[in-house]
PDB file of N, CA and C in Angstrom:
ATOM      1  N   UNK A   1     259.070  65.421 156.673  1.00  0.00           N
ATOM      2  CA  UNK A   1     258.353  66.518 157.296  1.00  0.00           C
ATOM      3  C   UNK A   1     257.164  66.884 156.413  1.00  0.00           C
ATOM      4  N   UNK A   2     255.822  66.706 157.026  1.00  0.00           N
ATOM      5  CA  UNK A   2     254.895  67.413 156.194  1.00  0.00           C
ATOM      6  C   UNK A   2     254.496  68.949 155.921  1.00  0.00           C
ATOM      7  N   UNK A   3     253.998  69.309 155.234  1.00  0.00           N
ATOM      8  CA  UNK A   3     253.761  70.532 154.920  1.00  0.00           C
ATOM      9  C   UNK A   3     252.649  70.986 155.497  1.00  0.00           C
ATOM     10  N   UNK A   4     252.758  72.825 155.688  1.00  0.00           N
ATOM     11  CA  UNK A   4     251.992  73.556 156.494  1.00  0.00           C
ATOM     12  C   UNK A   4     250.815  73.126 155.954  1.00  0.00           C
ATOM     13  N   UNK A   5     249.758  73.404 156.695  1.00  0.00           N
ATOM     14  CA  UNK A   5     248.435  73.112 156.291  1.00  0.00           C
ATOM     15  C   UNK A   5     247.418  74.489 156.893  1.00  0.00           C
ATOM     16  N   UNK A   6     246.851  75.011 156.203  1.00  0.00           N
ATOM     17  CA  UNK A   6     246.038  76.143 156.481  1.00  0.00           C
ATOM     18  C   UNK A   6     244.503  75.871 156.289  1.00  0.00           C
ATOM     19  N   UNK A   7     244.123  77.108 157.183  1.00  0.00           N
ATOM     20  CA  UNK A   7     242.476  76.760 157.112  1.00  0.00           C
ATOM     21  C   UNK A   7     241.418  77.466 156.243  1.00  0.00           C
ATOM     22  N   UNK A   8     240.558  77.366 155.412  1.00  0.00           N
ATOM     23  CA  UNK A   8     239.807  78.424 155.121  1.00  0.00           C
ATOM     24  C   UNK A   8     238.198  78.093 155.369  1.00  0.00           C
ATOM     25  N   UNK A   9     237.358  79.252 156.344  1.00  0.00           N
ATOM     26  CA  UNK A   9     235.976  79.215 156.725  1.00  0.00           C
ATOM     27  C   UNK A   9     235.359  79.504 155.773  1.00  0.00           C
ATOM     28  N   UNK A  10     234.537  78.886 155.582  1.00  0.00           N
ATOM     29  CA  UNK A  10     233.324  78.991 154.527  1.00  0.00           C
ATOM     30  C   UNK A  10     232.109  79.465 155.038  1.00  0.00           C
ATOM     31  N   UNK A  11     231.064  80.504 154.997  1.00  0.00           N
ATOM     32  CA  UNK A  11     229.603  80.489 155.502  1.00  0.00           C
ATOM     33  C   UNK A  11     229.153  80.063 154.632  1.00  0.00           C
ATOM     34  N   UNK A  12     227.799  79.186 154.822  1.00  0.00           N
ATOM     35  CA  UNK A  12     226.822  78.917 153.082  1.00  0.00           C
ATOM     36  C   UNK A  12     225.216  78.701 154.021  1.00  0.00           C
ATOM     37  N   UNK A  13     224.668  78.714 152.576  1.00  0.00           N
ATOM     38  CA  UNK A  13     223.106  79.080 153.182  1.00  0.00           C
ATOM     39  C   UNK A  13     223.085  77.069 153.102  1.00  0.00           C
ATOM     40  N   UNK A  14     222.205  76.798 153.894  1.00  0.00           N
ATOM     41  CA  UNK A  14     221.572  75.259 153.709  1.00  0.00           C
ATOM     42  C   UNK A  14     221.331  74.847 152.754  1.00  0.00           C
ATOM     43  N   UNK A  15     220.957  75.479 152.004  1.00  0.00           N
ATOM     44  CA  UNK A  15     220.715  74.893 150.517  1.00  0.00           C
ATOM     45  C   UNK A  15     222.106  74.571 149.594  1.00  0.00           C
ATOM     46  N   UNK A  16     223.023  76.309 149.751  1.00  0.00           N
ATOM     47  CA  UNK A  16     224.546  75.509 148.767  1.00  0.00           C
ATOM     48  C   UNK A  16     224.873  74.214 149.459  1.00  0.00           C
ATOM     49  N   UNK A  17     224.778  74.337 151.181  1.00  0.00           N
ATOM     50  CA  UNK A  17     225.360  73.159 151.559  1.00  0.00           C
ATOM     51  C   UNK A  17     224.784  71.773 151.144  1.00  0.00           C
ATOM     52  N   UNK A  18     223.962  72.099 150.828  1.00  0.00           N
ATOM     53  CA  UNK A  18     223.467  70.110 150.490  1.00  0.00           C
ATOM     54  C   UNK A  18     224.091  70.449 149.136  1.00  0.00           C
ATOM     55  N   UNK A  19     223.529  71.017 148.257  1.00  0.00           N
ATOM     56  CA  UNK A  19     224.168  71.347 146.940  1.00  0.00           C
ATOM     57  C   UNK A  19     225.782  70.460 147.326  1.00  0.00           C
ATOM     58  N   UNK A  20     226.504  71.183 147.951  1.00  0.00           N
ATOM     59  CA  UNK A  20     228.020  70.788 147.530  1.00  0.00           C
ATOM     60  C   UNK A  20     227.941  69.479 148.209  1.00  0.00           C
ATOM     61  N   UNK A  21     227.587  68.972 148.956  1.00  0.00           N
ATOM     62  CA  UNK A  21     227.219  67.421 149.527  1.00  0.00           C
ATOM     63  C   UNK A  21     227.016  66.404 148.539  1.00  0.00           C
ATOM     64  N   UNK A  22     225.662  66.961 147.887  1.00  0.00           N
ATOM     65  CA  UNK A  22     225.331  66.458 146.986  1.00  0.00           C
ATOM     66  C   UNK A  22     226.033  66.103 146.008  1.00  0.00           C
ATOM     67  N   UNK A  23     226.942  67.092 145.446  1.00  0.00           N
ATOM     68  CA  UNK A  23     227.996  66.659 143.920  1.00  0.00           C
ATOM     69  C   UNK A  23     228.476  66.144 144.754  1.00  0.00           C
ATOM     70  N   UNK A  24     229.424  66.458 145.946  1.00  0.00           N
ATOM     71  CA  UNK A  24     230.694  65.456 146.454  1.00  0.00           C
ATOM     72  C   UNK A  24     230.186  64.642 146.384  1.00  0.00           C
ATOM     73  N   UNK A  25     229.093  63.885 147.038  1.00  0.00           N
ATOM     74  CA  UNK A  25     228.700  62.220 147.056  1.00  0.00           C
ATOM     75  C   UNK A  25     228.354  61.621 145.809  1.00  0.00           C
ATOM     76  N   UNK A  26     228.186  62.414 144.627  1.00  0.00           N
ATOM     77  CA  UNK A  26     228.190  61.782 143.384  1.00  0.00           C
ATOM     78  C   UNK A  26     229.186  61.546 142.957  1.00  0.00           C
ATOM     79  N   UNK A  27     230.446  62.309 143.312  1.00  0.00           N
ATOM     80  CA  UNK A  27     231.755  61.935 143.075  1.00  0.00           C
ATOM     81  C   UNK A  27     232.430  61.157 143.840  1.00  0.00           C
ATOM     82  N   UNK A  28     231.991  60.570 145.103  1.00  0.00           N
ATOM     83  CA  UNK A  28     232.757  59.643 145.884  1.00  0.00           C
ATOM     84  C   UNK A  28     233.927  60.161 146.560  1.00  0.00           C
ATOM     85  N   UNK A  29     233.689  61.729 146.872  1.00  0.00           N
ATOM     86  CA  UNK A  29     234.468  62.558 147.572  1.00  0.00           C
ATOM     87  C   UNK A  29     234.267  63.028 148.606  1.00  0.00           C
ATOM     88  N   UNK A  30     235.166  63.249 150.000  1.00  0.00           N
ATOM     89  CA  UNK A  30     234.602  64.484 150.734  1.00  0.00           C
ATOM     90  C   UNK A  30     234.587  65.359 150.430  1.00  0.00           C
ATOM     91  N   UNK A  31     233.881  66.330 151.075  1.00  0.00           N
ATOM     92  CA  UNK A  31     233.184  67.649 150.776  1.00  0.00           C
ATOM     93  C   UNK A  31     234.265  68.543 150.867  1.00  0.00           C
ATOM     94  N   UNK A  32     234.989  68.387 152.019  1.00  0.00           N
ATOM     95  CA  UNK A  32     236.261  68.970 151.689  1.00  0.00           C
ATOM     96  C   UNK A  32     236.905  69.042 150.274  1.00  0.00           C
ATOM     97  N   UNK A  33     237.519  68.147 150.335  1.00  0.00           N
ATOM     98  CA  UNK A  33     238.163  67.660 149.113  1.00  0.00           C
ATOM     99  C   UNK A  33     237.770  68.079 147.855  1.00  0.00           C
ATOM    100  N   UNK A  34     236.073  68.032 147.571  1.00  0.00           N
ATOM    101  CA  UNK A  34     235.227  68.285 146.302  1.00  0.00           C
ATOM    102  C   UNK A  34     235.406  70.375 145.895  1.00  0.00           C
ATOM    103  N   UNK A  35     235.395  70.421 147.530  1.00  0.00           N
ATOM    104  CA  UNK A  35     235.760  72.236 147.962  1.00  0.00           C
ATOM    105  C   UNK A  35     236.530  72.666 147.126  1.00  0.00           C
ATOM    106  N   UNK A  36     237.851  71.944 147.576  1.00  0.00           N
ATOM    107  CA  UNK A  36     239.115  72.612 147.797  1.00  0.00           C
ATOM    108  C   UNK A  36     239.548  72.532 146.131  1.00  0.00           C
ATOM    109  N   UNK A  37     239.501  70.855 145.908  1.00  0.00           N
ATOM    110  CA  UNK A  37     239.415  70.772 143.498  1.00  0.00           C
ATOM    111  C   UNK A  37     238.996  72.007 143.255  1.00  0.00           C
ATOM    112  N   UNK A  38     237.264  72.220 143.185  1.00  0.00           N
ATOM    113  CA  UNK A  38     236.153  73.114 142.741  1.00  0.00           C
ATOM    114  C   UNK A  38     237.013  74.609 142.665  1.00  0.00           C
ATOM    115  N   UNK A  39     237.422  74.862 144.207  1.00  0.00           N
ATOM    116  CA  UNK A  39     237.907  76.204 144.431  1.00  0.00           C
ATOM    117  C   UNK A  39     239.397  76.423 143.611  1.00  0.00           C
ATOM    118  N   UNK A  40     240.253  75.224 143.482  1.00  0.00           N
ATOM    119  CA  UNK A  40     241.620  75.413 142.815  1.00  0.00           C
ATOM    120  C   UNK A  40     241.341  75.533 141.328  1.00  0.00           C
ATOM    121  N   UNK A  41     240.338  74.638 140.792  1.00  0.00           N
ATOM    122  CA  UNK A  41     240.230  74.919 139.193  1.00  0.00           C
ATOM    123  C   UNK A  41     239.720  76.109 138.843  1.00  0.00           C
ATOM    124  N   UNK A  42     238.895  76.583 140.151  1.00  0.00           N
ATOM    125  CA  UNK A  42     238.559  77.753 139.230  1.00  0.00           C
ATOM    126  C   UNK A  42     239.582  79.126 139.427  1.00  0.00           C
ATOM    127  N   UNK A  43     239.968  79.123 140.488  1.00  0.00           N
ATOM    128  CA  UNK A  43     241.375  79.850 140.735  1.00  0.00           C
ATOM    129  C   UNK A  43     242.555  79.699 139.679  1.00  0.00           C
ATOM    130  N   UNK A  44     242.581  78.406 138.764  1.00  0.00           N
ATOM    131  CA  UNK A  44     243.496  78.062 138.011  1.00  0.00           C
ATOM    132  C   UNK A  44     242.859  79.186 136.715  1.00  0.00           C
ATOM    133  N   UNK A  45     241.767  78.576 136.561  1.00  0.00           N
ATOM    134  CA  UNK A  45     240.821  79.135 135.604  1.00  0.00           C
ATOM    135  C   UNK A  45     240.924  81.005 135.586  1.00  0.00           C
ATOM    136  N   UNK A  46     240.985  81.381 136.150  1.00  0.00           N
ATOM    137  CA  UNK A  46     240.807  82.543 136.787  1.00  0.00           C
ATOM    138  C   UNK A  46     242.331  83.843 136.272  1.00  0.00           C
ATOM    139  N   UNK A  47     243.127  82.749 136.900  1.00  0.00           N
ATOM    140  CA  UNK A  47     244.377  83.004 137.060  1.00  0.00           C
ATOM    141  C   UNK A  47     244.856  82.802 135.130  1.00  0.00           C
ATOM    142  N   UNK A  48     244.438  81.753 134.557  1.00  0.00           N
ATOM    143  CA  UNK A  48     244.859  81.825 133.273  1.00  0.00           C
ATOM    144  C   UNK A  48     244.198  82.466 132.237  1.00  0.00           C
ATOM    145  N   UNK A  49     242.950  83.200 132.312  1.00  0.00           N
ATOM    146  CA  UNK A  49     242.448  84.376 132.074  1.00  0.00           C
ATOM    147  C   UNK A  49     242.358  86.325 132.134  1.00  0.00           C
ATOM    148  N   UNK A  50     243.030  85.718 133.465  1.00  0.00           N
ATOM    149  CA  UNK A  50     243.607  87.256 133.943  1.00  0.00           C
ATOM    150  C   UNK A  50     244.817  87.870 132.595  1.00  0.00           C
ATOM    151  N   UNK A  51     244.505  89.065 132.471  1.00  0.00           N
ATOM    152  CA  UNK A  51     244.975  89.937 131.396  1.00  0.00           C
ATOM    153  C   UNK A  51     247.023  89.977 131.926  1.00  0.00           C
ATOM    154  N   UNK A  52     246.997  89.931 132.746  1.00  0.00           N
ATOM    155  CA  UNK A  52     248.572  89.922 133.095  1.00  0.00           C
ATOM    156  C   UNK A  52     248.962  88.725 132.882  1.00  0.00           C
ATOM    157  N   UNK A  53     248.397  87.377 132.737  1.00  0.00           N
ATOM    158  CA  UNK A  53     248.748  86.136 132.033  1.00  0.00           C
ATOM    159  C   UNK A  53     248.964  86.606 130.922  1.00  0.00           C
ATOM    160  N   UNK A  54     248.301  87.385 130.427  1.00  0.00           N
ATOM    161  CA  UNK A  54     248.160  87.158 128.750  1.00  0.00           C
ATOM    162  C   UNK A  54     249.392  87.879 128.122  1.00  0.00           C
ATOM    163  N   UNK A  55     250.161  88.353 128.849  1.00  0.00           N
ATOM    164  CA  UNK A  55     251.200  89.428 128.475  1.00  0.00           C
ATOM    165  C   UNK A  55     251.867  89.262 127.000  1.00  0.00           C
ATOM    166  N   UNK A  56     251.822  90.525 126.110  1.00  0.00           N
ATOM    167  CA  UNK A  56     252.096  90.637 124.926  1.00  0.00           C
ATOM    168  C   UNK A  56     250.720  90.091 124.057  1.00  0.00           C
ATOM    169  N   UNK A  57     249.667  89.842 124.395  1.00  0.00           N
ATOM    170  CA  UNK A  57     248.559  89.199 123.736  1.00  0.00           C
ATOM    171  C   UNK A  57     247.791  90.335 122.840  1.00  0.00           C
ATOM    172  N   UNK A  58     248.352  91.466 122.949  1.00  0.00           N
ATOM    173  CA  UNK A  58     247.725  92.606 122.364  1.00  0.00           C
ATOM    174  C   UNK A  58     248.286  93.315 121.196  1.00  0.00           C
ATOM    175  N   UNK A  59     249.867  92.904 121.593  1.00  0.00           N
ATOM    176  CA  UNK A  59     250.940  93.171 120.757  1.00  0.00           C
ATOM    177  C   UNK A  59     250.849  92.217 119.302  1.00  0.00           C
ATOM    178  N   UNK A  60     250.611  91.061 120.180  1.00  0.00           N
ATOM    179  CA  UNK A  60     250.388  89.689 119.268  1.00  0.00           C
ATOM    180  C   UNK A  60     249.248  90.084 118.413  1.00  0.00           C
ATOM    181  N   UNK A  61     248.242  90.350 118.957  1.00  0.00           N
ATOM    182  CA  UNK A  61     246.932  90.292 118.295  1.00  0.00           C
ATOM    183  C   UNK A  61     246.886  92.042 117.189  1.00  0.00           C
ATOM    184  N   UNK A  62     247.617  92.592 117.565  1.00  0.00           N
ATOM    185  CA  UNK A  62     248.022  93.380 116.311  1.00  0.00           C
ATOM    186  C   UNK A  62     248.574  93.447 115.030  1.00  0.00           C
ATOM    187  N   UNK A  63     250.061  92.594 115.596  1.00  0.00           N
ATOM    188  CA  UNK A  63     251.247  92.175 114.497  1.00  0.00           C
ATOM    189  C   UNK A  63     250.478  91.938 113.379  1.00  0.00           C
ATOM    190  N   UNK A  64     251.031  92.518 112.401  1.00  0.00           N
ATOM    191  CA  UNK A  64     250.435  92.503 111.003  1.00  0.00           C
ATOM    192  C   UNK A  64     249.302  92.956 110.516  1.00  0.00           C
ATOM    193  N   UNK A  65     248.742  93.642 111.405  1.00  0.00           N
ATOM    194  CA  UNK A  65     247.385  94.210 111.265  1.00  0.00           C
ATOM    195  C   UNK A  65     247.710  95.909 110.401  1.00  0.00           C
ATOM    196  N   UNK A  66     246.517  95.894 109.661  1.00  0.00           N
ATOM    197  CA  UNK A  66     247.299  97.736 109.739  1.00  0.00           C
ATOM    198  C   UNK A  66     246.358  98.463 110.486  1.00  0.00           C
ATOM    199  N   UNK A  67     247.224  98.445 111.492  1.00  0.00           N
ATOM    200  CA  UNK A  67     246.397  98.866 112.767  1.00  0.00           C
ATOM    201  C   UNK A  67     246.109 100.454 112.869  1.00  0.00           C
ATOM    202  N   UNK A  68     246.534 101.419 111.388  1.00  0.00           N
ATOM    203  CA  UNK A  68     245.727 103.118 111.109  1.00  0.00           C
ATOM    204  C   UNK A  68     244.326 102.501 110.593  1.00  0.00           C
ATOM    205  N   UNK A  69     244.123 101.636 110.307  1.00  0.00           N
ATOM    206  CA  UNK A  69     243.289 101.349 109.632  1.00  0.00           C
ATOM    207  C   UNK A  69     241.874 100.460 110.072  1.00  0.00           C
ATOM    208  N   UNK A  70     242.208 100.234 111.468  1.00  0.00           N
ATOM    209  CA  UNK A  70     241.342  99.594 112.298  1.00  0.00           C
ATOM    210  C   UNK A  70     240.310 100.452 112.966  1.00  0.00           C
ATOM    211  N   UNK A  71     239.138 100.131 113.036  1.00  0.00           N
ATOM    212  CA  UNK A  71     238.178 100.772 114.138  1.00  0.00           C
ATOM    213  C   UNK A  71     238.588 101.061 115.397  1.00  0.00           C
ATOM    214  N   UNK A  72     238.429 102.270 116.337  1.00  0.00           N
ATOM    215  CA  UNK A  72     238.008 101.732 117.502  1.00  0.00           C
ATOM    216  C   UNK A  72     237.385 100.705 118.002  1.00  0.00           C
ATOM    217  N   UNK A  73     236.570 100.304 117.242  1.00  0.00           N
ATOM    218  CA  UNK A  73     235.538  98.795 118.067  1.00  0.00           C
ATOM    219  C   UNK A  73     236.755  97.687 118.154  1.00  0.00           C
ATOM    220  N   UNK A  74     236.871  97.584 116.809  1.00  0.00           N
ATOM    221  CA  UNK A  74     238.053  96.164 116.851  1.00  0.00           C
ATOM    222  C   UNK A  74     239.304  96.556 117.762  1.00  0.00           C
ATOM    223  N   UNK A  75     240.003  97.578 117.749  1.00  0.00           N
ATOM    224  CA  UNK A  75     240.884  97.687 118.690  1.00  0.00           C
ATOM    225  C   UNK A  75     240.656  97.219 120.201  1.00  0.00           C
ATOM    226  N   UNK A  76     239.652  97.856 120.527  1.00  0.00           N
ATOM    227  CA  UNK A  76     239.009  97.624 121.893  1.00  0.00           C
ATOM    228  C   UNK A  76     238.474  96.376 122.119  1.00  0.00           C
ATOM    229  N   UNK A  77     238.073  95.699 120.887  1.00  0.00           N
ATOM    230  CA  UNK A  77     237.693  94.095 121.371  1.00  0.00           C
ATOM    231  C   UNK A  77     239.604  93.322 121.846  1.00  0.00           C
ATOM    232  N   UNK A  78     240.086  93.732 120.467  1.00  0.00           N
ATOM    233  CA  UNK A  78     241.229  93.140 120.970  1.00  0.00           C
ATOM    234  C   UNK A  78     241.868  93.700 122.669  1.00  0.00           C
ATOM    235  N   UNK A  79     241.958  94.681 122.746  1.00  0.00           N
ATOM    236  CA  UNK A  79     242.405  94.915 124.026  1.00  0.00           C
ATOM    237  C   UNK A  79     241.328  94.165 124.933  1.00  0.00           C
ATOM    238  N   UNK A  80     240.398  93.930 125.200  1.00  0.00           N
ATOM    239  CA  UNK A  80     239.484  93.036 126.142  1.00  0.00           C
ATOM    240  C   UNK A  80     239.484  90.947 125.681  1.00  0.00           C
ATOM    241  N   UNK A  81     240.207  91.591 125.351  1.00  0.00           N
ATOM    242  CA  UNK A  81     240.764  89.905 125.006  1.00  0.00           C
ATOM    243  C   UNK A  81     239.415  89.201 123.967  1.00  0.00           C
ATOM    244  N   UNK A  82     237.928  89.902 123.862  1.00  0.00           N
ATOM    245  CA  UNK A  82     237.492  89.499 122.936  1.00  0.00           C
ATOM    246  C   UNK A  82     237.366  88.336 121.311  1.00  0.00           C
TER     247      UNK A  82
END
């Protein structure tokens, strides 16, 4: 049995569209296909950046610090993942 398959509409001005034509056919891909990579890596990308990935990354990035002794600035870089 294959799996569901869903749709997603795209609008683009004429120009992205040759644009994404363009890389796909340098890659020997359909455009689809070149889409759907493009759109998952950066969703991957996205997703492994997001601050709720990072959970405990603040905690981490404290440990051992003497953190009475820290700036506001540096605190706040660390909390922005900086």
């Amino acid at each position: 049995m294959s799996a569901a398959v869903d749709r997603l509409d795209l609008r683009l001005s004429a120009e992205d569209k040759a644009r994404i034509r363009r890389a796909a056919a340098l890659q020997g891909i359909a455009v689809a296909a070149f889409v759907r990579e493009a759109a998952l890596r950066e969703a991957e990308a996205t997703i492994t950046r997001s601050p709720k990935a990072r959970t405990g990354s603040l905690a981490a990035g404290l440990r051992g610090r003497a953190t009475a002794r820290m700036s506001t600035d540096e605190i706040m870089r660390l909390t922005r993942g900086a």
